[in-house]
C-alpha atoms as a PDB file:
ATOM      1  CA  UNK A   1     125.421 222.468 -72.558  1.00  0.00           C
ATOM      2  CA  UNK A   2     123.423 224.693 -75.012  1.00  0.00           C
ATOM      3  CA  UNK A   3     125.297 224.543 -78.376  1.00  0.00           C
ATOM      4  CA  UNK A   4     124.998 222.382 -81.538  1.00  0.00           C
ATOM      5  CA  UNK A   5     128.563 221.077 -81.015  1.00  0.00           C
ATOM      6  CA  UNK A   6     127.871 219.986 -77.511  1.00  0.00           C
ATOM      7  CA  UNK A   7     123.958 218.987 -77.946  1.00  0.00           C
ATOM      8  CA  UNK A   8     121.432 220.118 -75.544  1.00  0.00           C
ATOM      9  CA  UNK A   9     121.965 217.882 -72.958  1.00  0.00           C
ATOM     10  CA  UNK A  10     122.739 217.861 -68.674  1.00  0.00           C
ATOM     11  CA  UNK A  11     125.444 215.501 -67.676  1.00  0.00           C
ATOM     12  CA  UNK A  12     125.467 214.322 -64.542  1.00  0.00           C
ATOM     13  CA  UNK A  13     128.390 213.679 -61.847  1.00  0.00           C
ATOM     14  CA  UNK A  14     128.796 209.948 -60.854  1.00  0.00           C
ATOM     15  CA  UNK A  15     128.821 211.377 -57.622  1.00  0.00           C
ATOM     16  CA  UNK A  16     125.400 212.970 -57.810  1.00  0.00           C
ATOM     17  CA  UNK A  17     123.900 209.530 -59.086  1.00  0.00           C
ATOM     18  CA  UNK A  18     125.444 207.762 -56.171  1.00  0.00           C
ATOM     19  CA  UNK A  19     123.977 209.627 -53.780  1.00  0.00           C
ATOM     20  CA  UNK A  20     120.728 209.946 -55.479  1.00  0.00           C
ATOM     21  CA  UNK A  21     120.589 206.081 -56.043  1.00  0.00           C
ATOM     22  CA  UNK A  22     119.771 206.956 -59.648  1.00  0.00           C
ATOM     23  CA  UNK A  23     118.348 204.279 -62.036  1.00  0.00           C
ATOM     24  CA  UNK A  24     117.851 205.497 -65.345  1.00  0.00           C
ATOM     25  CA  UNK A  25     115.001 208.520 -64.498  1.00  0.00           C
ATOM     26  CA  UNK A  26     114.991 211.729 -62.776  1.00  0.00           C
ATOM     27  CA  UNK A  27     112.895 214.644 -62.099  1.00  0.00           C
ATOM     28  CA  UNK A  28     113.949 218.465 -62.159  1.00  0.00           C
ATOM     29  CA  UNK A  29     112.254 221.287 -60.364  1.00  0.00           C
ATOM     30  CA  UNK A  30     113.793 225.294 -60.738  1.00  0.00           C
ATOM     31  CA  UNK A  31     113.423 226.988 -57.282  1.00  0.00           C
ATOM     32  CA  UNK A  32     111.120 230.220 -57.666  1.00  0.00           C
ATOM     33  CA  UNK A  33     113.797 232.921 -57.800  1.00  0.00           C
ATOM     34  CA  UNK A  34     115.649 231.172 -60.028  1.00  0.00           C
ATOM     35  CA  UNK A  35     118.663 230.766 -57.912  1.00  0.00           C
ATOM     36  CA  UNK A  36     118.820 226.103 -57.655  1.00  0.00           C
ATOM     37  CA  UNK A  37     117.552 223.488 -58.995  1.00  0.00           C
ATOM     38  CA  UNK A  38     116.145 220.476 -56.957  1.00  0.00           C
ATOM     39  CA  UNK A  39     117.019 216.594 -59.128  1.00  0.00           C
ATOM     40  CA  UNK A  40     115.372 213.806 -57.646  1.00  0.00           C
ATOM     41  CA  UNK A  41     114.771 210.205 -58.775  1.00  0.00           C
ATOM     42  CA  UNK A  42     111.232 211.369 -57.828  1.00  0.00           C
ATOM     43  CA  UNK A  43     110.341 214.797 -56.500  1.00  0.00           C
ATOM     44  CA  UNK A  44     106.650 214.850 -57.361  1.00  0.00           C
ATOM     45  CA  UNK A  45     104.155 212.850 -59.041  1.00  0.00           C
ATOM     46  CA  UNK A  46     102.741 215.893 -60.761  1.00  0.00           C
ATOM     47  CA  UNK A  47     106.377 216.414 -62.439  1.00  0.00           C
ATOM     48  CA  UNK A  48     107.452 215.069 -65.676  1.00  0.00           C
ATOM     49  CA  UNK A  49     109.772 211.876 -65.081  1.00  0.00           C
ATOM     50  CA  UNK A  50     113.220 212.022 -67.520  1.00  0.00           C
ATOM     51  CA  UNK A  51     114.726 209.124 -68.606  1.00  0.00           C
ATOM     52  CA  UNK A  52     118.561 209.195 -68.738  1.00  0.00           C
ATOM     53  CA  UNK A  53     121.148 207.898 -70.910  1.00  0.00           C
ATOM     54  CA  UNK A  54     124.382 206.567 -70.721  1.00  0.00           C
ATOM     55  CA  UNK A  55     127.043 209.193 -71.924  1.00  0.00           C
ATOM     56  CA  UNK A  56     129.216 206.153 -73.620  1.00  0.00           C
ATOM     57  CA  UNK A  57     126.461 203.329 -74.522  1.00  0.00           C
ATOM     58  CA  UNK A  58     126.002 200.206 -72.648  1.00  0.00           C
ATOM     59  CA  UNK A  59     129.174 201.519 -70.256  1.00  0.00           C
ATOM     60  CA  UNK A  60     127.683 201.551 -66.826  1.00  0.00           C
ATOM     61  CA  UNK A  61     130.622 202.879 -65.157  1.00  0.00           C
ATOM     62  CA  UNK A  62     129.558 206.066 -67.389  1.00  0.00           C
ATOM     63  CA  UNK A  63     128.128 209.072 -66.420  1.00  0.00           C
ATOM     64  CA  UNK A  64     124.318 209.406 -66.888  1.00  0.00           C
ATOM     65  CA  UNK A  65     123.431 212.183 -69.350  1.00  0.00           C
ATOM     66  CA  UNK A  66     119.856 213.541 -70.037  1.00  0.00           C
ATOM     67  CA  UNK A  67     119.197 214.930 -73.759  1.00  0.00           C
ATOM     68  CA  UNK A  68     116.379 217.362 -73.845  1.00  0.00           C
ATOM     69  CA  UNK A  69     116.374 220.319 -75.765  1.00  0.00           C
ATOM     70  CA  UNK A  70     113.155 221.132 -73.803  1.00  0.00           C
ATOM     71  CA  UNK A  71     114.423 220.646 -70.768  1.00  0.00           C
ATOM     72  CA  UNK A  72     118.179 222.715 -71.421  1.00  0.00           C
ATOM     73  CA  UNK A  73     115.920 226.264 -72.545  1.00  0.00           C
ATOM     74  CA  UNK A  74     113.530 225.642 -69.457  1.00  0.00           C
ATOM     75  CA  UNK A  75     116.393 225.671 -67.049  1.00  0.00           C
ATOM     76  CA  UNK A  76     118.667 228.460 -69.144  1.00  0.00           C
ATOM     77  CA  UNK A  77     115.180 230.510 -69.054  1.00  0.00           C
ATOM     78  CA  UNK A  78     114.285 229.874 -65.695  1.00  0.00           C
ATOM     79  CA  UNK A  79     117.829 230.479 -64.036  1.00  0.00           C
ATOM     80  CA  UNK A  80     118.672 233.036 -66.327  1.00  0.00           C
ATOM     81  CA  UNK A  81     122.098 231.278 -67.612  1.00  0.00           C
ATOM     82  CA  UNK A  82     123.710 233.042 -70.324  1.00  0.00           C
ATOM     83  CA  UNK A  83     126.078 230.935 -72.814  1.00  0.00           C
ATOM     84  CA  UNK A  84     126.871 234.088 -74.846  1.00  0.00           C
ATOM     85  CA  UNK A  85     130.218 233.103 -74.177  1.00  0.00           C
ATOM     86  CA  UNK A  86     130.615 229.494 -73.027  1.00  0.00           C
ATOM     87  CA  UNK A  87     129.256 226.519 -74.087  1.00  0.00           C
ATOM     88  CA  UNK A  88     128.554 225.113 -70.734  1.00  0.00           C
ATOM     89  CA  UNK A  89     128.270 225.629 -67.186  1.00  0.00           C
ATOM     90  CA  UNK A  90     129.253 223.015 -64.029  1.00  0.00           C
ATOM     91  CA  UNK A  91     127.523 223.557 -60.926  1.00  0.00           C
ATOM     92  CA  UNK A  92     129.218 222.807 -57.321  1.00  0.00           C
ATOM     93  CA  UNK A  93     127.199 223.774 -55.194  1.00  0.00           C
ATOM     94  CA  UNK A  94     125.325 220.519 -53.913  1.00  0.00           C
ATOM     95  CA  UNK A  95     122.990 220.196 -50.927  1.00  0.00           C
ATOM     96  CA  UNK A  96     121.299 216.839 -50.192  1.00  0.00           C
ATOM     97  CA  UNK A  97     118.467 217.025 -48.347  1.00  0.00           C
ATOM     98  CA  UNK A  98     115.793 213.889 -47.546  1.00  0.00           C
ATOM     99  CA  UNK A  99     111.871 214.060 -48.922  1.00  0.00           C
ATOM    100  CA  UNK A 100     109.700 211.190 -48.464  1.00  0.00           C
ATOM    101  CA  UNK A 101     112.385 208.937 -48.006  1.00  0.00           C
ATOM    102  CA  UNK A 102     114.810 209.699 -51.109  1.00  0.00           C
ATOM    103  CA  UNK A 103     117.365 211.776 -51.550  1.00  0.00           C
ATOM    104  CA  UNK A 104     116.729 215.105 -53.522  1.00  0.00           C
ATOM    105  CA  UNK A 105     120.275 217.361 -54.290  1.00  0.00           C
ATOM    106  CA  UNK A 106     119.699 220.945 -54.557  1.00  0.00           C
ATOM    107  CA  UNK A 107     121.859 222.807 -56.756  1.00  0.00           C
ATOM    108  CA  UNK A 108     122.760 225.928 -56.645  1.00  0.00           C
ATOM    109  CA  UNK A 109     123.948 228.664 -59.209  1.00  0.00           C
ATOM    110  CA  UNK A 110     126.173 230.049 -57.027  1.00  0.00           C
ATOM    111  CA  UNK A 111     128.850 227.285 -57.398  1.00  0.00           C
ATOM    112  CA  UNK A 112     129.218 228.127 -61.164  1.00  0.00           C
END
Protein backbone atom coordinates (compact mmCIF):
# COMPACT_ATOMS: atom_id res chain seq x y z
CA UNK A 1 0.00 0.00 0.00
CA UNK A 2 1.30 3.49 -1.04
CA UNK A 3 -1.04 6.06 0.64
CA UNK A 4 -0.95 8.02 3.94
CA UNK A 5 -4.20 6.33 5.07
CA UNK A 6 -2.84 2.89 4.50
CA UNK A 7 1.05 3.62 5.39
CA UNK A 8 3.75 2.45 3.21
CA UNK A 9 3.91 -0.89 4.13
CA UNK A 10 3.81 -4.85 2.33
CA UNK A 11 1.62 -7.24 4.16
CA UNK A 12 2.23 -10.52 3.87
CA UNK A 13 -0.14 -13.75 3.42
CA UNK A 14 0.09 -16.26 6.37
CA UNK A 15 0.38 -18.54 3.69
CA UNK A 16 3.50 -17.05 2.17
CA UNK A 17 5.21 -17.06 5.74
CA UNK A 18 4.37 -20.69 6.15
CA UNK A 19 5.94 -21.75 3.36
CA UNK A 20 8.82 -19.48 3.65
CA UNK A 21 9.36 -20.56 7.36
CA UNK A 22 9.50 -16.84 8.09
CA UNK A 23 10.87 -15.55 11.47
CA UNK A 24 10.69 -12.01 11.78
CA UNK A 25 13.23 -10.95 8.55
CA UNK A 26 13.09 -11.14 4.91
CA UNK A 27 14.88 -10.13 1.89
CA UNK A 28 13.35 -8.69 -1.47
CA UNK A 29 14.92 -8.78 -4.87
CA UNK A 30 12.85 -7.07 -8.24
CA UNK A 31 13.52 -9.37 -11.28
CA UNK A 32 15.31 -7.23 -14.13
CA UNK A 33 12.32 -6.51 -16.37
CA UNK A 34 10.38 -5.62 -13.74
CA UNK A 35 7.81 -8.25 -14.14
CA UNK A 36 8.29 -10.45 -10.05
CA UNK A 37 9.66 -10.10 -7.18
CA UNK A 38 11.74 -12.89 -5.42
CA UNK A 39 11.04 -12.75 -0.94
CA UNK A 40 13.24 -14.91 0.84
CA UNK A 41 14.12 -15.29 4.54
CA UNK A 42 17.58 -14.96 2.91
CA UNK A 43 18.22 -14.54 -0.79
CA UNK A 44 21.70 -13.04 -0.65
CA UNK A 45 24.14 -11.90 1.75
CA UNK A 46 24.87 -8.83 -0.31
CA UNK A 47 20.99 -7.83 0.12
CA UNK A 48 19.61 -5.72 2.79
CA UNK A 49 17.84 -8.03 5.52
CA UNK A 50 14.06 -6.47 6.62
CA UNK A 51 12.79 -7.00 9.77
CA UNK A 52 9.01 -7.59 9.95
CA UNK A 53 6.30 -6.71 12.19
CA UNK A 54 3.33 -8.05 13.47
CA UNK A 55 0.21 -6.41 11.76
CA UNK A 56 -1.80 -6.59 15.33
CA UNK A 57 1.13 -6.43 18.13
CA UNK A 58 2.26 -9.30 20.11
CA UNK A 59 -0.65 -11.50 18.05
CA UNK A 60 1.34 -14.24 16.46
CA UNK A 61 -1.46 -15.74 14.69
CA UNK A 62 -1.16 -12.22 12.73
CA UNK A 63 0.00 -11.56 9.54
CA UNK A 64 3.62 -10.26 9.25
CA UNK A 65 3.76 -6.75 7.77
CA UNK A 66 6.98 -4.88 6.67
CA UNK A 67 6.88 -0.87 7.00
CA UNK A 68 9.32 0.77 4.70
CA UNK A 69 8.65 3.70 2.87
CA UNK A 70 12.00 2.92 1.13
CA UNK A 71 11.28 -0.22 0.32
CA UNK A 72 7.24 0.49 -1.07
CA UNK A 73 8.83 3.41 -3.89
CA UNK A 74 11.72 0.87 -4.79
CA UNK A 75 9.28 -1.81 -5.72
CA UNK A 76 6.38 0.77 -7.21
CA UNK A 77 9.54 2.22 -9.26
CA UNK A 78 11.02 -0.86 -10.19
CA UNK A 79 7.72 -2.76 -11.28
CA UNK A 80 6.22 0.17 -12.54
CA UNK A 81 2.89 -0.08 -10.24
CA UNK A 82 0.67 2.75 -10.57
CA UNK A 83 -1.77 3.63 -7.48
CA UNK A 84 -3.26 6.59 -9.40
CA UNK A 85 -6.31 4.94 -8.63
CA UNK A 86 -6.06 2.34 -5.86
CA UNK A 87 -4.51 2.30 -2.79
CA UNK A 88 -3.13 -1.12 -3.01
CA UNK A 89 -2.37 -4.01 -5.03
CA UNK A 90 -2.52 -8.09 -3.99
CA UNK A 91 -0.41 -10.29 -5.91
CA UNK A 92 -1.43 -14.13 -6.71
CA UNK A 93 0.75 -15.22 -8.60
CA UNK A 94 3.20 -17.36 -6.32
CA UNK A 95 5.99 -19.69 -7.44
CA UNK A 96 8.19 -21.42 -4.82
CA UNK A 97 11.22 -22.43 -5.92
CA UNK A 98 14.37 -23.93 -3.58
CA UNK A 99 17.98 -21.88 -3.34
CA UNK A 100 20.54 -23.06 -1.06
CA UNK A 101 18.27 -24.92 0.91
CA UNK A 102 15.32 -22.32 1.68
CA UNK A 103 12.48 -21.56 0.13
CA UNK A 104 12.38 -18.30 -2.04
CA UNK A 105 8.50 -17.36 -3.57
CA UNK A 106 8.56 -15.52 -6.70
CA UNK A 107 5.87 -13.21 -7.32
CA UNK A 108 4.61 -12.18 -10.13
CA UNK A 109 2.70 -8.99 -11.43
CA UNK A 110 0.68 -10.78 -13.51
CA UNK A 111 -1.65 -12.12 -10.73
CA UNK A 112 -2.70 -8.50 -9.84
Amino acid sequence: ADKKKCGNRILLSKQLESDLNLSGSIQICVSEDGESMLIASLLDKEQPLYNLKRLKKGDSSSRYVLYSAGVVHELIEKMNLDFSETVSFTFYDVKYHELNGLMVAQISKGGE
